[in-house]
Structure formats: C-alpha cells, structure tokens
Protein backbone atom coordinates (compact mmCIF):
# COMPACT_ATOMS: atom_id res chain seq x y z
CA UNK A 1 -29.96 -7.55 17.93
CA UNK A 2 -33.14 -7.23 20.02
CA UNK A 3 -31.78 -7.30 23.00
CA UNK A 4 -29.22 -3.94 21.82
CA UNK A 5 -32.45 -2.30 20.21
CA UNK A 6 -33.95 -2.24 22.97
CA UNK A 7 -31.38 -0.21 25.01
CA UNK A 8 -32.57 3.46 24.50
CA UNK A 9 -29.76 5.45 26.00
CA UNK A 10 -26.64 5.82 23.45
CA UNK A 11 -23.97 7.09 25.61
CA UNK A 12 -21.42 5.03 25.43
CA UNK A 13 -20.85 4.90 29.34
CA UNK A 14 -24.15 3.72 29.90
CA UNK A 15 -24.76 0.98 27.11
CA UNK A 16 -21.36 -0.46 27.19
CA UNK A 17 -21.83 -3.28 30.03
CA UNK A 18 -25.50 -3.86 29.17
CA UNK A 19 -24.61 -4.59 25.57
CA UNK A 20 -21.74 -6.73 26.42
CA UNK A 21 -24.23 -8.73 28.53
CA UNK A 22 -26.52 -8.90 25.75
CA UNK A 23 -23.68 -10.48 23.15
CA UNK A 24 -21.20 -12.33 25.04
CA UNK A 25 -23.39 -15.14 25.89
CA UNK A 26 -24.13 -15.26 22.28
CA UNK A 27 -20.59 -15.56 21.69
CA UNK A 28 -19.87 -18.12 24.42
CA UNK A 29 -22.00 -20.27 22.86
CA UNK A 30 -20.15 -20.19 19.61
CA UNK A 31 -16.97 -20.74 21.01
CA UNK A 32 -16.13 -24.09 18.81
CA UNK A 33 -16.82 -22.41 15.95
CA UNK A 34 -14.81 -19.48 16.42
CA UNK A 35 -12.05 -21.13 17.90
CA UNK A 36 -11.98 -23.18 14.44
CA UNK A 37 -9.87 -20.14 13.53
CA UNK A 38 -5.80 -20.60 14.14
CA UNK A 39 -4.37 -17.57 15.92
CA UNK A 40 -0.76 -16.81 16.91
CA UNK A 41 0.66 -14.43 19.25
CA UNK A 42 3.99 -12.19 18.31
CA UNK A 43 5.68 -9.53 19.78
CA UNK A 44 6.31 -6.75 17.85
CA UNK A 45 8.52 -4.60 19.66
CA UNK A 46 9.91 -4.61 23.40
CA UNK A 47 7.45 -3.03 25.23
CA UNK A 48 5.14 -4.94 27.38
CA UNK A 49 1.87 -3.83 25.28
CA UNK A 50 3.76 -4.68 22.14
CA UNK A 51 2.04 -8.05 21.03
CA UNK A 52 0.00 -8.96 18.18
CA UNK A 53 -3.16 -11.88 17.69
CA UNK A 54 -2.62 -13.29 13.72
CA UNK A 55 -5.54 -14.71 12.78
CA UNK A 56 -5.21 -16.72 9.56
CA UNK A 57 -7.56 -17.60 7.11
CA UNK A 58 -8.62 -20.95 6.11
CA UNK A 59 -7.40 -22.45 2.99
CA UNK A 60 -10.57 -23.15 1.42
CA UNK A 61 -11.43 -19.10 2.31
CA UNK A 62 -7.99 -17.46 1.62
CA UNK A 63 -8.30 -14.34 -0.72
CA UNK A 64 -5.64 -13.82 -2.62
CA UNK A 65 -4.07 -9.87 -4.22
CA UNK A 66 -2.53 -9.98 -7.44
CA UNK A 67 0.42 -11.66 -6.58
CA UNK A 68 -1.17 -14.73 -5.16
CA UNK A 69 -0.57 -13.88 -1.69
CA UNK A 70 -2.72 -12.65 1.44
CA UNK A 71 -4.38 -9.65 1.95
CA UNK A 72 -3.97 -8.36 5.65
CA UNK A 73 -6.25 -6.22 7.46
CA UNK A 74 -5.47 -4.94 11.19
CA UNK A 75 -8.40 -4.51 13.75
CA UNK A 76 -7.06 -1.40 16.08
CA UNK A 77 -9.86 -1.68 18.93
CA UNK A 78 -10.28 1.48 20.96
CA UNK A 79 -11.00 2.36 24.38
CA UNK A 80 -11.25 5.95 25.68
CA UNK A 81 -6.99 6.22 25.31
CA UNK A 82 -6.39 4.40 28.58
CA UNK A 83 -8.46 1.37 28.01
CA UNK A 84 -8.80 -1.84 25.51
CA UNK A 85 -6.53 -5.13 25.08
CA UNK A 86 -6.81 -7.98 22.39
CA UNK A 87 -7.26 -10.64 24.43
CA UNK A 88 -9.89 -9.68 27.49
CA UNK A 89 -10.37 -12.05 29.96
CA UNK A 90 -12.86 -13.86 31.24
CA UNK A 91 -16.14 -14.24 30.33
CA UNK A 92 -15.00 -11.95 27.78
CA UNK A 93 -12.36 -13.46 26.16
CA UNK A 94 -14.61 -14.05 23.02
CA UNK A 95 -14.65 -10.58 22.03
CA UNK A 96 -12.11 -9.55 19.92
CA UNK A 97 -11.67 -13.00 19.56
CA UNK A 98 -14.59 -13.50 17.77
CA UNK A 99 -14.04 -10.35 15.68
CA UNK A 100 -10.50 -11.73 14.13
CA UNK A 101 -11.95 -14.66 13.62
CA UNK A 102 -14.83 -13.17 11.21
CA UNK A 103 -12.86 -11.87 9.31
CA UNK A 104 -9.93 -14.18 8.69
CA UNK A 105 -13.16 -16.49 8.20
CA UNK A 106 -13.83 -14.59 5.06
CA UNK A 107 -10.36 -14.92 3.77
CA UNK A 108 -8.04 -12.22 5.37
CA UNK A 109 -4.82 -12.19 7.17
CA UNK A 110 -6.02 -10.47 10.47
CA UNK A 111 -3.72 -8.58 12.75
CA UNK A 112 -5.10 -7.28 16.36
CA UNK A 113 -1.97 -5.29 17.99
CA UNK A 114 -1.78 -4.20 21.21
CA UNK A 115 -0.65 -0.26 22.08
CA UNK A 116 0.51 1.39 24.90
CA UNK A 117 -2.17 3.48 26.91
CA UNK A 118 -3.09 6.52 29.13
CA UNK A 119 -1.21 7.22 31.90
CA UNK A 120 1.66 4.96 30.39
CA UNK A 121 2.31 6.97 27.35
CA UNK A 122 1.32 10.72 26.05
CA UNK A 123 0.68 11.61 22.27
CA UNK A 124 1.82 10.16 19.93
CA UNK A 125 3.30 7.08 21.10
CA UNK A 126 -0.13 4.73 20.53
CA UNK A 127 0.36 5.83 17.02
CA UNK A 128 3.96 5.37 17.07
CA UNK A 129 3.01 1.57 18.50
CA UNK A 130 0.90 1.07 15.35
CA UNK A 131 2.99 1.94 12.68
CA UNK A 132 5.49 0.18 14.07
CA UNK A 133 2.76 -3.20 14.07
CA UNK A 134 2.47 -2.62 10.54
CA UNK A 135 6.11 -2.52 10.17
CA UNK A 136 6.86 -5.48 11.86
CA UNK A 137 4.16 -7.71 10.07
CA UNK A 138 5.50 -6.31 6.52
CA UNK A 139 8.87 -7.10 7.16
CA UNK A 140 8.72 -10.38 8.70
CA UNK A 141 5.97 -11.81 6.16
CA UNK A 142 7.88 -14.60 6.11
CA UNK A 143 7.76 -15.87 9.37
CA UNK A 144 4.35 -15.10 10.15
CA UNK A 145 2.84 -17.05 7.37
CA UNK A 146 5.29 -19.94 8.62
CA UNK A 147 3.69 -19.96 11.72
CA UNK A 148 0.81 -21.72 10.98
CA UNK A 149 0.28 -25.12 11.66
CA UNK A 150 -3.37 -25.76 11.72
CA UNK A 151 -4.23 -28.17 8.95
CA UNK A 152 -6.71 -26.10 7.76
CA UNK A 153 -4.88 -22.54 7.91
CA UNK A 154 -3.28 -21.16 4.92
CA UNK A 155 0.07 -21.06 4.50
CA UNK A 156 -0.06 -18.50 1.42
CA UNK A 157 2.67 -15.21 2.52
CA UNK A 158 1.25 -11.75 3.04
CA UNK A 159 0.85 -9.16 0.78
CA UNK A 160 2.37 -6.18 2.63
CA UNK A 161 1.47 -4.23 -0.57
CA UNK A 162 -2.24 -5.05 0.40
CA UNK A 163 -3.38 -3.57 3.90
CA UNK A 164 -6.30 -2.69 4.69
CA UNK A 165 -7.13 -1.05 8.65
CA UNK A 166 -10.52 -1.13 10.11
CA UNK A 167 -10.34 0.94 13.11
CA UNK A 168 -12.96 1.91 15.73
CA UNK A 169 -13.34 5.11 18.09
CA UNK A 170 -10.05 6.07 19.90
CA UNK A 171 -8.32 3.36 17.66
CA UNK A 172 -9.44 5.33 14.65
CA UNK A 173 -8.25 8.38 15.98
CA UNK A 174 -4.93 6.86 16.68
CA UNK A 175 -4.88 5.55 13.26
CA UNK A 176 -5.98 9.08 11.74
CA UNK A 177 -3.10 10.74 13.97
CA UNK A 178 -0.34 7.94 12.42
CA UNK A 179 -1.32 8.92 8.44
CA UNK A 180 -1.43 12.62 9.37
CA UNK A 181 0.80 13.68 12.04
CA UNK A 182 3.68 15.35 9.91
CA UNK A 183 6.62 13.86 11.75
CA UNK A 184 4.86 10.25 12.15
CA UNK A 185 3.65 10.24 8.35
CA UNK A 186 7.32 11.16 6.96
CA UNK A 187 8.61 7.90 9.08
CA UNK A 188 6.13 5.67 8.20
CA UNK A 189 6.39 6.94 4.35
CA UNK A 190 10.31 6.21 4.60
CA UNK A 191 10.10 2.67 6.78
CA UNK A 192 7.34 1.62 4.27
CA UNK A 193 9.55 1.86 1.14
CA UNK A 194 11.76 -0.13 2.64
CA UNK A 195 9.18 -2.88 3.80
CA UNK A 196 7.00 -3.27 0.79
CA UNK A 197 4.38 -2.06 3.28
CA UNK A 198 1.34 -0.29 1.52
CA UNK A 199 -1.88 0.68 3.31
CA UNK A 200 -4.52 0.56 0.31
CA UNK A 201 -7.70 1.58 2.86
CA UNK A 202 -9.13 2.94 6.09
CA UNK A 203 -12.39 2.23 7.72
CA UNK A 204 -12.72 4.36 10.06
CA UNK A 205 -16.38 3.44 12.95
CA UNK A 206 -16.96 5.63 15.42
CA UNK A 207 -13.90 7.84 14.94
CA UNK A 208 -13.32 10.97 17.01
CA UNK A 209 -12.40 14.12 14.73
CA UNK A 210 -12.07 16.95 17.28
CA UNK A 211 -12.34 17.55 21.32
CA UNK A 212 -14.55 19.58 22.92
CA UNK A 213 -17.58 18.57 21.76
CA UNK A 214 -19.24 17.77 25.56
CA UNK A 215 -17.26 19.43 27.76
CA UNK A 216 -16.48 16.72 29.70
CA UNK A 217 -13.97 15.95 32.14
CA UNK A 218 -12.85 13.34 29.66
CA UNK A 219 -11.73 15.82 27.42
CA UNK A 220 -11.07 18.48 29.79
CA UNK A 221 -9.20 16.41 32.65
CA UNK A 222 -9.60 12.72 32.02
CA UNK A 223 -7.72 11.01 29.24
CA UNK A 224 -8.13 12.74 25.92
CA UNK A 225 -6.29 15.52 28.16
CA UNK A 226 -3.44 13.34 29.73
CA UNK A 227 -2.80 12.20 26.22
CA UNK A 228 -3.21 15.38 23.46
CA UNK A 229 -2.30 17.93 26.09
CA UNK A 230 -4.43 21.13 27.10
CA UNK A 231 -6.92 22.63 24.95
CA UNK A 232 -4.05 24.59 22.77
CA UNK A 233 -2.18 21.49 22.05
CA UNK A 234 -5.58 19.07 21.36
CA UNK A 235 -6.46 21.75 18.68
CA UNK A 236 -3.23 21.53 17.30
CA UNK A 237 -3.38 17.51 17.18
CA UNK A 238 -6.78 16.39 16.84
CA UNK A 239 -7.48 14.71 13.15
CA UNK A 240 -9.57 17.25 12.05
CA UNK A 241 -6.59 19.76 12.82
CA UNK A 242 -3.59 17.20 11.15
CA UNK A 243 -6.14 16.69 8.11
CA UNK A 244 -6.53 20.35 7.62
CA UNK A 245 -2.82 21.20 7.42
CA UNK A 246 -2.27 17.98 5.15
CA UNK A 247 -0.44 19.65 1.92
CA UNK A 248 -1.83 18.49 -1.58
CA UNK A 249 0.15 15.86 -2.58
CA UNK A 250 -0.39 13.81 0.65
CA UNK A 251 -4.06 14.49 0.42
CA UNK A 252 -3.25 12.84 -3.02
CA UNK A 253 -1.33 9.58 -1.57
CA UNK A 254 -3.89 9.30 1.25
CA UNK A 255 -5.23 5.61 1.66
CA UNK A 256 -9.04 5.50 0.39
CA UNK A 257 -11.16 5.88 3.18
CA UNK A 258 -14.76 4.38 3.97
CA UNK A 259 -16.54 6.24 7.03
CA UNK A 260 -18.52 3.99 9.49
CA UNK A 261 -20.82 4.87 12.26
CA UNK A 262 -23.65 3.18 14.10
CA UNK A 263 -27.52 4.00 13.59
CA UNK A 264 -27.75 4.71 17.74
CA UNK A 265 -23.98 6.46 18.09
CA UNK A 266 -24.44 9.14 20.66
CA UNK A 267 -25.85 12.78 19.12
CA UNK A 268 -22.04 14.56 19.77
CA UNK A 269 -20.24 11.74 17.46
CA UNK A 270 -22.45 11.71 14.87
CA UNK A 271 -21.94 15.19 14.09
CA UNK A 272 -18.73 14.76 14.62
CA UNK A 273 -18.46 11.67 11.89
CA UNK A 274 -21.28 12.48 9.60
CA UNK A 275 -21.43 16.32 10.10
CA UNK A 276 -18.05 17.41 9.74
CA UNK A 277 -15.61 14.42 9.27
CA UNK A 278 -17.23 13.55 6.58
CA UNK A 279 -17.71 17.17 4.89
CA UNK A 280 -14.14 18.46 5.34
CA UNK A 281 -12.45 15.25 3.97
CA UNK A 282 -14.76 14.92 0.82
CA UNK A 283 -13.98 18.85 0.21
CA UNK A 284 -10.27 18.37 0.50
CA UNK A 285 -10.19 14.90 -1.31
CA UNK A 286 -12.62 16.79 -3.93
CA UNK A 287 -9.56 19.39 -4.57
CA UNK A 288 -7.34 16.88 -5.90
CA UNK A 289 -10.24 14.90 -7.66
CA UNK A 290 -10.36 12.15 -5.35
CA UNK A 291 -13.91 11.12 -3.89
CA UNK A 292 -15.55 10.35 -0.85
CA UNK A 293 -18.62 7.67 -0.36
CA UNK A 294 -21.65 8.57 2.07
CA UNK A 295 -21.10 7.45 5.57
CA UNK A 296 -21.96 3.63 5.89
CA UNK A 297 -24.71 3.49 8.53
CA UNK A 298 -24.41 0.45 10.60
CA UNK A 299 -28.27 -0.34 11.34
CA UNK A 300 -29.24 -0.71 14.73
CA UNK A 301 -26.33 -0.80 16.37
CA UNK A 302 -24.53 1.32 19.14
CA UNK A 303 -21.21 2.69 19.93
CA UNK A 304 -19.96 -0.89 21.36
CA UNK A 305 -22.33 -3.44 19.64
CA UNK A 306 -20.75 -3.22 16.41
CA UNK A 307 -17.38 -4.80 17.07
CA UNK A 308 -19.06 -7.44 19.77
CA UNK A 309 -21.61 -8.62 17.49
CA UNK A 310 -19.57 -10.10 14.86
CA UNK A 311 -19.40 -14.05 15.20
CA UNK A 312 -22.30 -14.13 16.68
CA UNK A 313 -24.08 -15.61 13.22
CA UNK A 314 -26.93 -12.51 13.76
CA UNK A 315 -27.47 -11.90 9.65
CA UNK A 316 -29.11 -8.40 10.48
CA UNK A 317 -25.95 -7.91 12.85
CA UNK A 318 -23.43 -8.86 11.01
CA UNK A 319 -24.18 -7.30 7.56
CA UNK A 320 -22.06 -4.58 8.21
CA UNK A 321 -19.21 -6.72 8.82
CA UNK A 322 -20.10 -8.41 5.41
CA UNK A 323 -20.01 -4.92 3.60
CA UNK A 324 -16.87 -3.99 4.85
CA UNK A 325 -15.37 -7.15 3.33
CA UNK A 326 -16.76 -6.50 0.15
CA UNK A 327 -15.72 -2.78 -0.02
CA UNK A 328 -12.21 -4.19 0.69
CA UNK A 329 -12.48 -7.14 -1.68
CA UNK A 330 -13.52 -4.74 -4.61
CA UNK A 331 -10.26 -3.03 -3.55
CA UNK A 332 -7.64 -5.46 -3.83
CA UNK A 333 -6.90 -5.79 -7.02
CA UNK A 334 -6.68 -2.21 -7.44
C-alpha cells in the first residue's frame, strides 16, 4: 500500500496504470495461492459477453445460510461503460482473478459475469445482462454446484435466496439502474419469484449517482453519452433520478445497502457518494423506517486500488475486503 500512497493525483485516468503496476507484481507472485481456488466458466445467455467465472469456496471455508447451502455474492467490475472483462489478459490476468478468489476464500459462492459494453449496446442492456446472470445462476443451482471437481471445493448447492452484489463504479451504476429502472425492476421482481432468486444486499464502491458533475467529454460525448443518451435522457436515467421516483413500497423491498468509497476517490465522486448518494437514500429509506450506515471509507486507497489489492495478503489493504465479508456474514441469517 506504499507504493498507491504515494501516488498523489486521484483521477482515475491518471492513477489507473501506475497502480496496476504497483499491485500486479504483488499478485503474480501469489499466483499458487490464488489459483488454489477452483473456478468454472458458464455461459449465461447467447451473446458473446454472456459468460460467467464461479469461484467456489473451499470446504473447510464454506459458509453456509439457513438452509445449509451457499451464500453467493457477484463481483460486477466496472469500466467507464465501454471497458472491463473478467478474465484480462496478460500480465494481468491475476486481477479479478485474485478478487474471486478472496472471497470464495472466505467461504462464498462467487460469480464474476461478463456484460455487454459501449458502442455494442445502449441503456439498459448491461443491466438487462446482469439480471439475467443472476437469473441464470438461481435457476440452474444445480448444475453449478455439480461442477466442481476440485477435491477441496465444496460441493454444498447455492442459496439463491442468499445474494449478496458487491459492485464497483460503472458496475454499481449498472447494478443501481437494474433494482430501479421501473420496467427492469418489475421483470426481475416477476423472474425472481419464479427462481427462488433473492438479493439480500448491495455494496455499492465508487458508484456514480448522477452525470454532469465535470463536464467532460465523457459525459458529454464519450460513453456515459453513447449509453444514457443526451443530457435530457441521462437526467431521466441516472440512479439518483430512478431512486427518486422509486414509490414507497419498493423503497420498502429495496435490498440493504452498504456505501463504499476510497479515502483518495477523486473530489467529484466523493460528493457524489458521500455528499448526496448517501443523503438522499438515508432520507428516503428514513420515510419508511429503514436505515442507512455511514459510508465505509476504504483507507488509503484509490479509485482502482481497491478491487486490485485484494489477494495480495497486504493486512492494511485488504481490511476492507474483510469488512465487507463480515457486514455480509452478519446478514445471512437474516
């Protein structure tokens, strides 16, 4: 974590190589004991983006819900809209590697989909690609434990009534958009009946909660543009727009939510996360007598290091990795 400390810019443009070439060395180096974890590969729909990584916990690890099977927790990675895969190549292939690994480590069923991207889709199909991950895990729970061979891999089934989504920056926002986006959140409501599926928890780093903030040709020309439309229609279908018009009795059935952001996040997203996101969700959970926690500060980390530094066995790195799993442990049984 030296190394990322001592980077002093925080825009994400700028510290996103030089933090990768802080980590991934770290991570190359722990390759054996990452790759201890068993992962599978399954396509989820027919698209060419429409794969998921299962990473399965080991026996000796495996949590287990109420029912004595798996809890499962999707990674959705982000990328600007028109950037990010599960599986990067080389030399970093360790990456998100790494970061199912962690966790599936520590006795989840971890999911890293795929979505389709900017200039291949528009809004909302990344969403549309994510509920219909979560779909295809829940009903094929089955076959996805049975996959397994690993010796050391548990075998237990999934708990589709027990998911949990960490999300990060554009994947967050894409996550935000599935659970709130009137015609997306009717579908997945209805699909989910039918699939057991339940999604208990978000944590949301880094998320994006409105446009406009820099006046950038990213928002004004350059992906968030291609994908949410002009200014009119990225008002109309930003979060903090879809959370606003979000009646009271799907403010009521909303998944529990734990905000995330780095300590070094650049100046625009923290007041977009800790400023506002976090203000005008606690005030509308607050109406139906729900609650919202502070904003869990990730210390010394940036935009990028968060996800990258997990596997890495840095204790001061990790720990907010570790406090994740215990805010999602504490929710299982619930």
């Amino acid at each position: 974590m030296d190394l990322i400390q001592e980077l002093k810019d925080t825009s994400i443009e700028k510290i996103n190589m030089p933090t990768l070439a802080a980590l991934i060395p770290v991570l190359n180096d722990k390759k054996a004991e990452i790759d201890k974890i068993e992962r599978k590969e399954f396509k989820y729909g027919q698209k060419n983006r429409h794969h998921i990584d299962v990473y399965y916990p080991p026996t000796a690890s495996a949590l287990s819900t109420s029912n004595g099977k798996l809890p499962v927790l999707f990674f959705i990675y982000g990328g600007g809209y028109n950037t990010g895969s599960r599986r990067f190549p080389e030399p970093y292939e360790m990456g998100y590697r790494a970061l199912g690994s962690f966790f599936a480590a520590r006795g989840f069923l971890t999911v890293i989909p795929d979505y389709r991207l900017v200039p291949e889709v528009r809004f909302p199909a990344g969403s549309e690609d994510l509920r219909d991950a979560l779909l295809w895990v829940a009903g094929h729970a089955g076959e996805v434990a049975g996959a397994a061979t690993a010796p050391e891999s548990a075998r237990t089934e999934l708990d589709p009534g027990c998911v949990f989504i960490l999300a990060h920056s554009a994947g967050a926002a894409h996550t935000l958009v599935m659970h709130l986006y009137a015609p997306l959140r009717a579908s997945l409501a209805e699909r989910a009946a039918e699939a057991g599926l339940r999604v208990r928890g978000l944590v949301l780093t880094g998320s994006p909660w409105y446009f406009g903030v820099r006046g950038e040709a990213f928002v004004t020309s350059g992906p968030v543009k291609f994908y949410f439309g002009g200014e009119a229609q990225q008002k109309e279908r930003e979060p903090r727009a879809l959370w606003g018009a979000l009646g009271e009795e799907d403010v009521r059935a909303f998944p529990e939510v734990l905000l995330v952001h780095a300590e070094r996040e650049p100046d625009w997203l923290k007041n977009e996360t800790k400023a506002v996101m976090e203000g005008e969700m606690r005030a509308k959970l607050e109406t139906v007598g729900r609650t919202l926690g502070e904003t869990y500060i990730a210390a010394g980390h940036n935009h990028v290091s968060v996800n990258w530094v997990l596997g890495t066995g840095d204790e001061e790195g990790e720990k907010w990795g570790f406090d994740v799993v215990e805010w999602i442990r504490s929710r299982i049984s619930i």
